[in-house]
PDB file of N, CA and C in Angstrom:
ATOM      1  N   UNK A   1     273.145 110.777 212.561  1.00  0.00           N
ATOM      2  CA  UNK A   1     274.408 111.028 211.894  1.00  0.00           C
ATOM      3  C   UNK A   1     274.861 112.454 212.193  1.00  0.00           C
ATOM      4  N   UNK A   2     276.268 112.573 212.616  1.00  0.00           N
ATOM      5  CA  UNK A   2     276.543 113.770 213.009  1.00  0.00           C
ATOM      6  C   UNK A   2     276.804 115.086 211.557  1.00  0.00           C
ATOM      7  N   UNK A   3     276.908 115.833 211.479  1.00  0.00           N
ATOM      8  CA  UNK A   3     277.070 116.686 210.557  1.00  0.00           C
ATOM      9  C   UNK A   3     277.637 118.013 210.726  1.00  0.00           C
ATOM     10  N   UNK A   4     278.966 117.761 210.145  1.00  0.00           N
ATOM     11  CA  UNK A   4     280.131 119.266 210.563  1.00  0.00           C
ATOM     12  C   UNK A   4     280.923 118.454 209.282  1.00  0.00           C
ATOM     13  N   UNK A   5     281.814 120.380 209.263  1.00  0.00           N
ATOM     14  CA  UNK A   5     282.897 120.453 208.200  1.00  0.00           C
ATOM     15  C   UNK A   5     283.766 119.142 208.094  1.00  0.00           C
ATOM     16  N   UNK A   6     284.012 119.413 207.027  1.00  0.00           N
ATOM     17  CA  UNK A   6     285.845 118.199 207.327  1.00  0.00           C
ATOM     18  C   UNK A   6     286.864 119.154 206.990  1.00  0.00           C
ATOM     19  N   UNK A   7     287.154 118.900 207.799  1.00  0.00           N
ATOM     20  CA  UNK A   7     288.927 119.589 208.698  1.00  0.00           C
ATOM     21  C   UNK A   7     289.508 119.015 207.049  1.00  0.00           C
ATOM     22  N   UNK A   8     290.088 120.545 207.108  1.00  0.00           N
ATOM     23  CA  UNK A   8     291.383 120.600 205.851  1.00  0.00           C
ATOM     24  C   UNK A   8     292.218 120.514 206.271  1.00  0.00           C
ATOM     25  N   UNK A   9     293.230 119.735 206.100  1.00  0.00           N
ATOM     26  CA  UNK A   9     295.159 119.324 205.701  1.00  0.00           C
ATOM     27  C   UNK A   9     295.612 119.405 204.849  1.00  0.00           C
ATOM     28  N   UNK A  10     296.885 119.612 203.995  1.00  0.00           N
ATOM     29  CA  UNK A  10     297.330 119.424 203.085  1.00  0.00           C
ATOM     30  C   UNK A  10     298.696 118.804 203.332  1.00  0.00           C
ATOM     31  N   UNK A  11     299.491 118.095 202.641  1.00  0.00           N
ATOM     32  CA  UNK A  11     300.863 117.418 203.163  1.00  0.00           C
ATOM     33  C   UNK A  11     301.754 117.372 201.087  1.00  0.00           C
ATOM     34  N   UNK A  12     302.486 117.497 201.868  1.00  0.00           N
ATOM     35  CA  UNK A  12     303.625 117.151 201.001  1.00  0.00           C
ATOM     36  C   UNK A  12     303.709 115.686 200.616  1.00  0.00           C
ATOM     37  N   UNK A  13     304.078 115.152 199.713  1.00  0.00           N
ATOM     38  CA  UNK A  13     304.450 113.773 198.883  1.00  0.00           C
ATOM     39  C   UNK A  13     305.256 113.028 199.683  1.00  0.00           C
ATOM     40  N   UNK A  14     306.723 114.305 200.152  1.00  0.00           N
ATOM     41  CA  UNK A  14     307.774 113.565 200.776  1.00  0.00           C
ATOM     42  C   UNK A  14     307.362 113.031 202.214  1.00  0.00           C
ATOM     43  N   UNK A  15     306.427 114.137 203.378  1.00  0.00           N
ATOM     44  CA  UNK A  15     306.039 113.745 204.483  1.00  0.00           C
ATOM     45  C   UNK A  15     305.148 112.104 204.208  1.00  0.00           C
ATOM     46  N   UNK A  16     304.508 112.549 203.134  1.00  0.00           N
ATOM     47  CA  UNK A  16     303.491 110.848 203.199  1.00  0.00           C
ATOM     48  C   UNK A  16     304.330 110.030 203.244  1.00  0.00           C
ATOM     49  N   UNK A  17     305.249 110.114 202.263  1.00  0.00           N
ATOM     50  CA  UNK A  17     306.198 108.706 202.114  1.00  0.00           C
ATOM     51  C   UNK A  17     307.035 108.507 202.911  1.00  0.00           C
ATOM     52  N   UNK A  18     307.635 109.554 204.277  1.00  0.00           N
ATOM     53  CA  UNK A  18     308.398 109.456 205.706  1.00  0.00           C
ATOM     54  C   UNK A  18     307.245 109.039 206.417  1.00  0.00           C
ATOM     55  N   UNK A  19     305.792 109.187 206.601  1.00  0.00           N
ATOM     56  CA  UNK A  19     304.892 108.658 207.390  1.00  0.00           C
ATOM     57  C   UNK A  19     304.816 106.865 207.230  1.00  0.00           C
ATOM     58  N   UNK A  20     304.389 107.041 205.705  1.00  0.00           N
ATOM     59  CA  UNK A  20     303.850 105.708 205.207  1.00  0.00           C
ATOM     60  C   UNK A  20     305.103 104.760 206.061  1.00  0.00           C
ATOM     61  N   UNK A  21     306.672 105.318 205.535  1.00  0.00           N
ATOM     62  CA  UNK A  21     307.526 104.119 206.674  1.00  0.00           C
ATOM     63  C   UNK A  21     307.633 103.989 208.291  1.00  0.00           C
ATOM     64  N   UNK A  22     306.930 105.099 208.350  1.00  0.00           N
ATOM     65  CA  UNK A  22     307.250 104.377 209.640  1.00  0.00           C
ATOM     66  C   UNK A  22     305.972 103.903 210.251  1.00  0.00           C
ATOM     67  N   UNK A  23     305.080 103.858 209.310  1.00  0.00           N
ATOM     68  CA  UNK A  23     303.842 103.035 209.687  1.00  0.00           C
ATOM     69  C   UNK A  23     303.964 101.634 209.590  1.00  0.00           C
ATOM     70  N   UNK A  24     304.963 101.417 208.956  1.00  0.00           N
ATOM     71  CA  UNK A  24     305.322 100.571 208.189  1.00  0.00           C
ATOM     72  C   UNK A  24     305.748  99.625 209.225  1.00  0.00           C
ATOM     73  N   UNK A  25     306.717 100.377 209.791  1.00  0.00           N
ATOM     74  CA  UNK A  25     307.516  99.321 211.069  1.00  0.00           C
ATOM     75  C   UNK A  25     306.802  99.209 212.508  1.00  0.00           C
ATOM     76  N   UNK A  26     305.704  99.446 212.282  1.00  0.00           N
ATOM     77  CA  UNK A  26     304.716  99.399 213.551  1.00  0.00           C
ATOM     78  C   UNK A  26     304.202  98.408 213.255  1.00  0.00           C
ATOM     79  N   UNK A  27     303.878  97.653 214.606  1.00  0.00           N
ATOM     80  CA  UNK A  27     303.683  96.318 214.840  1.00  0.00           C
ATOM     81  C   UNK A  27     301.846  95.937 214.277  1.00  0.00           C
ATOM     82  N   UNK A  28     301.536  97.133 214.939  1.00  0.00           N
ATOM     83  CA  UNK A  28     300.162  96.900 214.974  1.00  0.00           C
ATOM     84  C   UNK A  28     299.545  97.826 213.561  1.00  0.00           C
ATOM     85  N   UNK A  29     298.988  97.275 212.723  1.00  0.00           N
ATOM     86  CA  UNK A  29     298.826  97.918 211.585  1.00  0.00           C
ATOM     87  C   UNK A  29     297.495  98.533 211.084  1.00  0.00           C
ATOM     88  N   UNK A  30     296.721  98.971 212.512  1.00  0.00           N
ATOM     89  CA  UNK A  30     295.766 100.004 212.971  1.00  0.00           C
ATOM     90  C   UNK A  30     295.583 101.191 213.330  1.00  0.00           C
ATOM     91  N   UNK A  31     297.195 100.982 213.294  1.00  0.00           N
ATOM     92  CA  UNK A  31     297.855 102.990 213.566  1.00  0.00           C
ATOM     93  C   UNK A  31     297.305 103.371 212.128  1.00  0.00           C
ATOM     94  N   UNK A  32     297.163 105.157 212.552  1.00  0.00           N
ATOM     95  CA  UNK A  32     296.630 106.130 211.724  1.00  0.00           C
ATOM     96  C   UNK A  32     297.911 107.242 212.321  1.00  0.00           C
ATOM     97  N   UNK A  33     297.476 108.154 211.452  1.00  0.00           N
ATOM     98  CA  UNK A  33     298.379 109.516 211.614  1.00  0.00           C
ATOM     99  C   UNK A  33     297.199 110.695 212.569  1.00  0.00           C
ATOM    100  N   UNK A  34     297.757 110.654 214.284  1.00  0.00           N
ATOM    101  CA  UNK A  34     297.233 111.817 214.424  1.00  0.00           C
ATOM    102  C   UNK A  34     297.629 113.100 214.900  1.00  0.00           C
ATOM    103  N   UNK A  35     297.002 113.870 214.221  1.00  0.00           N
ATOM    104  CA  UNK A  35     297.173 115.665 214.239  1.00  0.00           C
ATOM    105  C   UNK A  35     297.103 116.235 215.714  1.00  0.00           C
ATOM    106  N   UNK A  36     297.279 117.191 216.186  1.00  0.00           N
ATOM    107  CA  UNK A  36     297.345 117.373 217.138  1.00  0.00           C
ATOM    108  C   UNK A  36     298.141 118.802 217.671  1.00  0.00           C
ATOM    109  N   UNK A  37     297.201 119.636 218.555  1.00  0.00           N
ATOM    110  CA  UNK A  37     297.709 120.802 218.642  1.00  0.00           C
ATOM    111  C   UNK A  37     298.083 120.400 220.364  1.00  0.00           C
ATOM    112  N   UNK A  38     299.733 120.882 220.366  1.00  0.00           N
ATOM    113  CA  UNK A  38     300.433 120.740 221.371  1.00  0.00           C
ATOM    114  C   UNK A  38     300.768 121.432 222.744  1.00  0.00           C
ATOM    115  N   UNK A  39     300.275 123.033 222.275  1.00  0.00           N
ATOM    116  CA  UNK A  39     300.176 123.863 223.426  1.00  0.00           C
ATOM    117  C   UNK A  39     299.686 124.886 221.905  1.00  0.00           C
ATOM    118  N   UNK A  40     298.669 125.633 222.677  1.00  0.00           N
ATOM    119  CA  UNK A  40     298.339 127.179 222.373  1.00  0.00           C
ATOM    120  C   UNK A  40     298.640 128.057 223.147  1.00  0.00           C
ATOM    121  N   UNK A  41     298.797 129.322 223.067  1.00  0.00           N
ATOM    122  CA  UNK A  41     299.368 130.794 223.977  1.00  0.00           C
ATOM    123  C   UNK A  41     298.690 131.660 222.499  1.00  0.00           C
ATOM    124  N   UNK A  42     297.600 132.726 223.342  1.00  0.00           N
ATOM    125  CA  UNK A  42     297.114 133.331 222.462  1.00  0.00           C
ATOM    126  C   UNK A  42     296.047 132.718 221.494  1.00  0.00           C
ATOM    127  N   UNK A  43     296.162 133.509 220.415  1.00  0.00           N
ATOM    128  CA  UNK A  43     296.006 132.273 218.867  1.00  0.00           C
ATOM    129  C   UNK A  43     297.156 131.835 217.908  1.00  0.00           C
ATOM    130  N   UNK A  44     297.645 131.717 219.205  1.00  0.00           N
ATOM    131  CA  UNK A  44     298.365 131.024 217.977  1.00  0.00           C
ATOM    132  C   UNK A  44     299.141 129.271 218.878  1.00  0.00           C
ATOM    133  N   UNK A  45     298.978 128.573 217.901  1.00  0.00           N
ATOM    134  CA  UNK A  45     299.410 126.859 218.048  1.00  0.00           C
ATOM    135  C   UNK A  45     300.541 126.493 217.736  1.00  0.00           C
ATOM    136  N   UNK A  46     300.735 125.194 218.474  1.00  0.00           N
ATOM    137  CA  UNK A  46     301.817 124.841 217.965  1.00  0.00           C
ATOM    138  C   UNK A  46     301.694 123.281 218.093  1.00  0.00           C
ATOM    139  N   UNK A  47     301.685 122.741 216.955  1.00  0.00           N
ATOM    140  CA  UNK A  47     301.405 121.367 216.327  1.00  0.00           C
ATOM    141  C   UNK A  47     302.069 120.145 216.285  1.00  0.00           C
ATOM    142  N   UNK A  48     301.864 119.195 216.780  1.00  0.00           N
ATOM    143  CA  UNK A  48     302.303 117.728 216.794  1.00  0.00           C
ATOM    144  C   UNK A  48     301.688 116.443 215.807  1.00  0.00           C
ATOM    145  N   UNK A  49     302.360 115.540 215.990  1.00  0.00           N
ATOM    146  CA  UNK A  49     301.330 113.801 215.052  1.00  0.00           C
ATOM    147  C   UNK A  49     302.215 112.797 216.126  1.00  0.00           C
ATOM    148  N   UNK A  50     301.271 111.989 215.956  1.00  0.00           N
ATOM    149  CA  UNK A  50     301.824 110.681 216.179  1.00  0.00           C
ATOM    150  C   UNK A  50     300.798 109.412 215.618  1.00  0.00           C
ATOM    151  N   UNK A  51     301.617 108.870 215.958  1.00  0.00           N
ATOM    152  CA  UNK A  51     300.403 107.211 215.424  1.00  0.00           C
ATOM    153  C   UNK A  51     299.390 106.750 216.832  1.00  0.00           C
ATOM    154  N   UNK A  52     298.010 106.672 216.419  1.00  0.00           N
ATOM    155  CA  UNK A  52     297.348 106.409 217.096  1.00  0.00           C
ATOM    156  C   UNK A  52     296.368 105.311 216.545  1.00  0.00           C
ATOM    157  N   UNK A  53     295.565 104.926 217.705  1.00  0.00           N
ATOM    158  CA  UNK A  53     294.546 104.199 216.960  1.00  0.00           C
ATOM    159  C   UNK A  53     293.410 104.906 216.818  1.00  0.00           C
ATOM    160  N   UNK A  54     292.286 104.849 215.778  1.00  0.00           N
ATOM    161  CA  UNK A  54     290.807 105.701 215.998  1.00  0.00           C
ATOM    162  C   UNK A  54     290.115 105.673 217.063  1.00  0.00           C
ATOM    163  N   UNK A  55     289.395 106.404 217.632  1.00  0.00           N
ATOM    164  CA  UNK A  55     288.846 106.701 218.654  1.00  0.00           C
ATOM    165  C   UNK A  55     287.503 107.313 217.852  1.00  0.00           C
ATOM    166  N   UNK A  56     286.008 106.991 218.336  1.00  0.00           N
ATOM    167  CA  UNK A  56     285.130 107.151 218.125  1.00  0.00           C
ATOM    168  C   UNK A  56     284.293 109.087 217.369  1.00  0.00           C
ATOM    169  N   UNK A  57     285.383 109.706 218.492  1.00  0.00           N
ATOM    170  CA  UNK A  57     284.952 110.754 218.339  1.00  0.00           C
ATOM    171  C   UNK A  57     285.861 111.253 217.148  1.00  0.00           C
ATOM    172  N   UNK A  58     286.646 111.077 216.811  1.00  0.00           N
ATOM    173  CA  UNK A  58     287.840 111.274 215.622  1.00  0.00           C
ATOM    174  C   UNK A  58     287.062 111.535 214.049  1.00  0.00           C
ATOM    175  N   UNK A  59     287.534 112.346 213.516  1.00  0.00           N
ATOM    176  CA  UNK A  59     287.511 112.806 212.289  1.00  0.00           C
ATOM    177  C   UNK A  59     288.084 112.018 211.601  1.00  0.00           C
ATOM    178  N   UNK A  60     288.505 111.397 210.290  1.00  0.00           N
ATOM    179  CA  UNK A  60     289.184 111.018 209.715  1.00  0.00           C
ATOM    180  C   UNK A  60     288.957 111.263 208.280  1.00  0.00           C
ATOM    181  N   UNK A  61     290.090 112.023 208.093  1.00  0.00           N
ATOM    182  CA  UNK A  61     290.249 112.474 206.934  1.00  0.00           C
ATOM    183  C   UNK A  61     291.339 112.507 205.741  1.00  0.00           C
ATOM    184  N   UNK A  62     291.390 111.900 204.794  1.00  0.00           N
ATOM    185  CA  UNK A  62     292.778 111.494 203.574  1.00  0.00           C
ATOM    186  C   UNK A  62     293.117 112.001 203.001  1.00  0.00           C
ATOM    187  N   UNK A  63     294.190 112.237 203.684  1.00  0.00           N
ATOM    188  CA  UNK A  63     295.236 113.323 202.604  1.00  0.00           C
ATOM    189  C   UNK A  63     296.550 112.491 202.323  1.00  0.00           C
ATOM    190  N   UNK A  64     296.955 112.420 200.698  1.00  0.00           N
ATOM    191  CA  UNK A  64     297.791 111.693 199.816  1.00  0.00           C
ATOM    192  C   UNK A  64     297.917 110.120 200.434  1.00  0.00           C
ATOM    193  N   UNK A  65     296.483 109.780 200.651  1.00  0.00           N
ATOM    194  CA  UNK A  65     296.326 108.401 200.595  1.00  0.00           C
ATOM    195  C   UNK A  65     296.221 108.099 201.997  1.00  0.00           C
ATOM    196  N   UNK A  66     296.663 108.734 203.000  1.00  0.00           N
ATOM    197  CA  UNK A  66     296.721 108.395 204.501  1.00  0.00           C
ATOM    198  C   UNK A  66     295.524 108.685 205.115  1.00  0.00           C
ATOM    199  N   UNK A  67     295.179 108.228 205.792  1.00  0.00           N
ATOM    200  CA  UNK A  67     294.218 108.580 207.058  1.00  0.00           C
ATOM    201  C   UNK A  67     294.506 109.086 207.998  1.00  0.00           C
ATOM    202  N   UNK A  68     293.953 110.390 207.954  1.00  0.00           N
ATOM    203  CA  UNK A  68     294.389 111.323 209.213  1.00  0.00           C
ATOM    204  C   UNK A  68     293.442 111.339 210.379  1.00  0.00           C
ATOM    205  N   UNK A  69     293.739 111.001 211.827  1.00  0.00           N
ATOM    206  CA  UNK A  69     292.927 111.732 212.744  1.00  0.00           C
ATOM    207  C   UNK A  69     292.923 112.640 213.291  1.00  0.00           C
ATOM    208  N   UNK A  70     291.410 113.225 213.232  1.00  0.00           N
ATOM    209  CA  UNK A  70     291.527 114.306 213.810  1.00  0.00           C
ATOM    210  C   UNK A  70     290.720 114.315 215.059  1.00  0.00           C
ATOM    211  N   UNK A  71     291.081 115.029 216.049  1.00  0.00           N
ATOM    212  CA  UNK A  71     290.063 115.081 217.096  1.00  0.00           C
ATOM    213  C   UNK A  71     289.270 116.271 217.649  1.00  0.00           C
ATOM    214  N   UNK A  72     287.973 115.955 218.674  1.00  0.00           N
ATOM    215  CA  UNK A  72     287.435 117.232 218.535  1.00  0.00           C
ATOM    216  C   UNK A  72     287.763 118.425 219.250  1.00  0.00           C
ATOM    217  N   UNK A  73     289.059 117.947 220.401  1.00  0.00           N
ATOM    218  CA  UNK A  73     289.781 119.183 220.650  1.00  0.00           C
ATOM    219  C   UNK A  73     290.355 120.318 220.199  1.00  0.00           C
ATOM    220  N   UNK A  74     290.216 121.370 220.156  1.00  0.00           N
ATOM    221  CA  UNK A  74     291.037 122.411 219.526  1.00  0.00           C
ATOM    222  C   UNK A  74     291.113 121.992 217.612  1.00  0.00           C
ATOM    223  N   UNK A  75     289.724 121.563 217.375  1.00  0.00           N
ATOM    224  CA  UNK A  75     289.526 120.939 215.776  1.00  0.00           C
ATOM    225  C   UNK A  75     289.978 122.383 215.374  1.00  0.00           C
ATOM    226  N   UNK A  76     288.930 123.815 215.757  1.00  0.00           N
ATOM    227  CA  UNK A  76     289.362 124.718 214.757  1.00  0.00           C
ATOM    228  C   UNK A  76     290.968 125.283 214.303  1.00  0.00           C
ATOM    229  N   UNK A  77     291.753 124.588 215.308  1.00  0.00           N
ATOM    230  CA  UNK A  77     292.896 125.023 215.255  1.00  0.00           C
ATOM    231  C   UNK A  77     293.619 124.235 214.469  1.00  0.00           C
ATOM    232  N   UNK A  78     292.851 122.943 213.979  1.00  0.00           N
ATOM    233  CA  UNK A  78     293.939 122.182 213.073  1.00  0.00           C
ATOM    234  C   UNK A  78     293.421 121.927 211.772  1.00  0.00           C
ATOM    235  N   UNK A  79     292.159 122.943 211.463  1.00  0.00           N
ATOM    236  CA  UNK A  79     291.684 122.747 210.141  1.00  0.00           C
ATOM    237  C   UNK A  79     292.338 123.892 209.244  1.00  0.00           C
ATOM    238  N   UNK A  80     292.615 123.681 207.531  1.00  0.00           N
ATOM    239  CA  UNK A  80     294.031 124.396 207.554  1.00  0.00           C
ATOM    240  C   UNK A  80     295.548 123.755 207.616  1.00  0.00           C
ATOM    241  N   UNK A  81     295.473 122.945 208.823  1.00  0.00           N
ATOM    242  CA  UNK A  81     296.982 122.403 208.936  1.00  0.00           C
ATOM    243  C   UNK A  81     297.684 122.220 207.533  1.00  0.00           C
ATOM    244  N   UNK A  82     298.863 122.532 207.299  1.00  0.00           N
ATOM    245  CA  UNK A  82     299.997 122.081 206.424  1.00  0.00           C
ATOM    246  C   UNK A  82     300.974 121.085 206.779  1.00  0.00           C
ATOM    247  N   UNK A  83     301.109 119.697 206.597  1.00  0.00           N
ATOM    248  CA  UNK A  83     302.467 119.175 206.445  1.00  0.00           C
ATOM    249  C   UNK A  83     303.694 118.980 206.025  1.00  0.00           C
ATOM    250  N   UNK A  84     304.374 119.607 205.933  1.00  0.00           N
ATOM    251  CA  UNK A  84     305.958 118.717 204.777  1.00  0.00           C
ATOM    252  C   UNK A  84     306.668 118.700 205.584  1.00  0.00           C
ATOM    253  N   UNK A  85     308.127 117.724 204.437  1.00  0.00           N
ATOM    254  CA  UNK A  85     309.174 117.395 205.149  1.00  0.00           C
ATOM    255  C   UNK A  85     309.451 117.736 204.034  1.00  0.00           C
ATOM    256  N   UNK A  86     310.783 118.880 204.677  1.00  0.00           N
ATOM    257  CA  UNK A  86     311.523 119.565 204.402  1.00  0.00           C
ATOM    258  C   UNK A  86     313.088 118.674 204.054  1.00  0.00           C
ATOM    259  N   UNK A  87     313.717 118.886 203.227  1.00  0.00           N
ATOM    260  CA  UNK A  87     315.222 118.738 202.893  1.00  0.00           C
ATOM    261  C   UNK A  87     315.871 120.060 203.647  1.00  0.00           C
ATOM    262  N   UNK A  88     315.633 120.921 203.575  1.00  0.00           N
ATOM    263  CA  UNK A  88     316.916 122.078 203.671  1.00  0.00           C
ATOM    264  C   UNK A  88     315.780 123.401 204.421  1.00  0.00           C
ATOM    265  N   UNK A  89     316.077 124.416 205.361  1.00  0.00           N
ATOM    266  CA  UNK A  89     317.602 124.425 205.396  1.00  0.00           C
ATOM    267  C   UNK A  89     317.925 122.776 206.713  1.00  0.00           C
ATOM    268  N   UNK A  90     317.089 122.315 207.364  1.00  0.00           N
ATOM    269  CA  UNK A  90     317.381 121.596 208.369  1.00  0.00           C
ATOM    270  C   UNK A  90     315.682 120.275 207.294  1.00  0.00           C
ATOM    271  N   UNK A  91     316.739 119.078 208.024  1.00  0.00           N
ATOM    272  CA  UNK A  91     315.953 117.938 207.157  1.00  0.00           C
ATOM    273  C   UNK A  91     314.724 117.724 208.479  1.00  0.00           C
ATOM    274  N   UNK A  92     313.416 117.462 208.228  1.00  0.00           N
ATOM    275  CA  UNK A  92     312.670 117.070 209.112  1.00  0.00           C
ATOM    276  C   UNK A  92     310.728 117.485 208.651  1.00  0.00           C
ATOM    277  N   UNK A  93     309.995 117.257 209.792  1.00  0.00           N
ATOM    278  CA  UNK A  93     308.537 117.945 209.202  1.00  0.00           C
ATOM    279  C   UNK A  93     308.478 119.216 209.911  1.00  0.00           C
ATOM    280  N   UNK A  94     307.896 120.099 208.823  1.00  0.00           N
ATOM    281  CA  UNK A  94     307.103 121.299 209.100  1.00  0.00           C
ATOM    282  C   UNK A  94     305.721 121.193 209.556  1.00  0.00           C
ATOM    283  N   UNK A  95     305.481 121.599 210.521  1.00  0.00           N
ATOM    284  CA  UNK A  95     303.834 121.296 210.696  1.00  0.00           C
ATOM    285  C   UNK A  95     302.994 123.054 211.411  1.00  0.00           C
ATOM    286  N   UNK A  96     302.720 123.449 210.285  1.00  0.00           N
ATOM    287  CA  UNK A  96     301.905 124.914 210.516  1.00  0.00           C
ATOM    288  C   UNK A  96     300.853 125.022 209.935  1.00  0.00           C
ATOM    289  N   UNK A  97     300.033 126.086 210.201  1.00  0.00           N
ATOM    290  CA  UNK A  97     298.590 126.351 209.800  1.00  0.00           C
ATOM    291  C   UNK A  97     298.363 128.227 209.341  1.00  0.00           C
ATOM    292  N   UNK A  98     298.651 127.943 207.658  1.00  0.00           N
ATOM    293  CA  UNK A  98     298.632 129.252 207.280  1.00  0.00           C
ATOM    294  C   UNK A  98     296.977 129.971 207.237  1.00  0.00           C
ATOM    295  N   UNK A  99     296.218 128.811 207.504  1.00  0.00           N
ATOM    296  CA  UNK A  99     294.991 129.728 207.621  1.00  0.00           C
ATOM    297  C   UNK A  99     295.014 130.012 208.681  1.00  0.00           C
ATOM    298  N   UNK A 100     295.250 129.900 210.116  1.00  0.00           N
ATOM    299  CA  UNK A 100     295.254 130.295 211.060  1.00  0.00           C
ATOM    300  C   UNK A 100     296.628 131.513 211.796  1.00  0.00           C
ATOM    301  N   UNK A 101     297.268 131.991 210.540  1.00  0.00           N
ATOM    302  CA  UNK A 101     298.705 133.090 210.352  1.00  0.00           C
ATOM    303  C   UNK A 101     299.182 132.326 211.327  1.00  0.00           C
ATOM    304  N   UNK A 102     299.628 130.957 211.031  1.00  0.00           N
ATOM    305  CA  UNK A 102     300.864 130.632 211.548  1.00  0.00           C
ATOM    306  C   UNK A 102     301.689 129.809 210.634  1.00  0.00           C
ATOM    307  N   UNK A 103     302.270 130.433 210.443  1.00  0.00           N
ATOM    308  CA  UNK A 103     303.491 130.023 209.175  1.00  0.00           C
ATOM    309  C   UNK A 103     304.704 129.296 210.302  1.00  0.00           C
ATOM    310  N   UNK A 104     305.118 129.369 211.104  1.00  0.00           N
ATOM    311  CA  UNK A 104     305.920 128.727 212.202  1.00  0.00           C
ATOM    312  C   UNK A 104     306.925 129.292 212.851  1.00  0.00           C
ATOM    313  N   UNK A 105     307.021 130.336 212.164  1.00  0.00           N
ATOM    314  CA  UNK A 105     308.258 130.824 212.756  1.00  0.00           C
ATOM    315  C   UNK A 105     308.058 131.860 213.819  1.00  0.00           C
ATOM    316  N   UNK A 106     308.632 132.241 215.282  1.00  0.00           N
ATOM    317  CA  UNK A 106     308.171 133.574 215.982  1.00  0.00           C
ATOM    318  C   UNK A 106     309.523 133.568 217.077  1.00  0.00           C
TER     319      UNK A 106
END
């Protein structure tokens, strides 16, 4: 049995419930939510998701009811992660990692 941390996330109410639908309208109902760092420069990341299926080496971890994957690429960079979806000033998800001083903006 392997033995390491579990990767912290935290998400907003509203992102779960924009995830949960559009999990919703996926055909195949084995999709999960995964995390994912999109390009690094420096230390600092910059973060993606999409729906995937589990993969062996994957973390999976629940935050507000979802199953998140995580993978073991660039893990330290997505433990920490923050989700929401934002209303204002622009409607959509935020996806940053304040333990890692990236709040998102540069």
């Amino acid at each position: 049995m392997r033995c390491f941390p579990l990767t912290k996330i935290e998400m907003n109410s509203l992102a779960a419930k924009k995830i949960r639908e559009a999990m919703e309208q996926q055909e195949n109902k084995e999709l999960k939510l995964r995390v994912s760092v999109d390009h690094m420069h420096g230390d600092h990341a910059h973060y993606g998701m999409n729906l995937d299926t589990q993969k062996p080496e994957d973390e999976v971890v629940t935050v507000q009811g979802l199953e998140v994957l995580v993978g073991p690429e660039h893990k330290e960079m997505l433990d920490g992660l923050s989700i929401k979806f934002l209303l204002y000033p622009q409607e959509g998800f935020k996806i940053t990692n304040p333990a890692k001083n990236n709040h998102g903006d540069h």
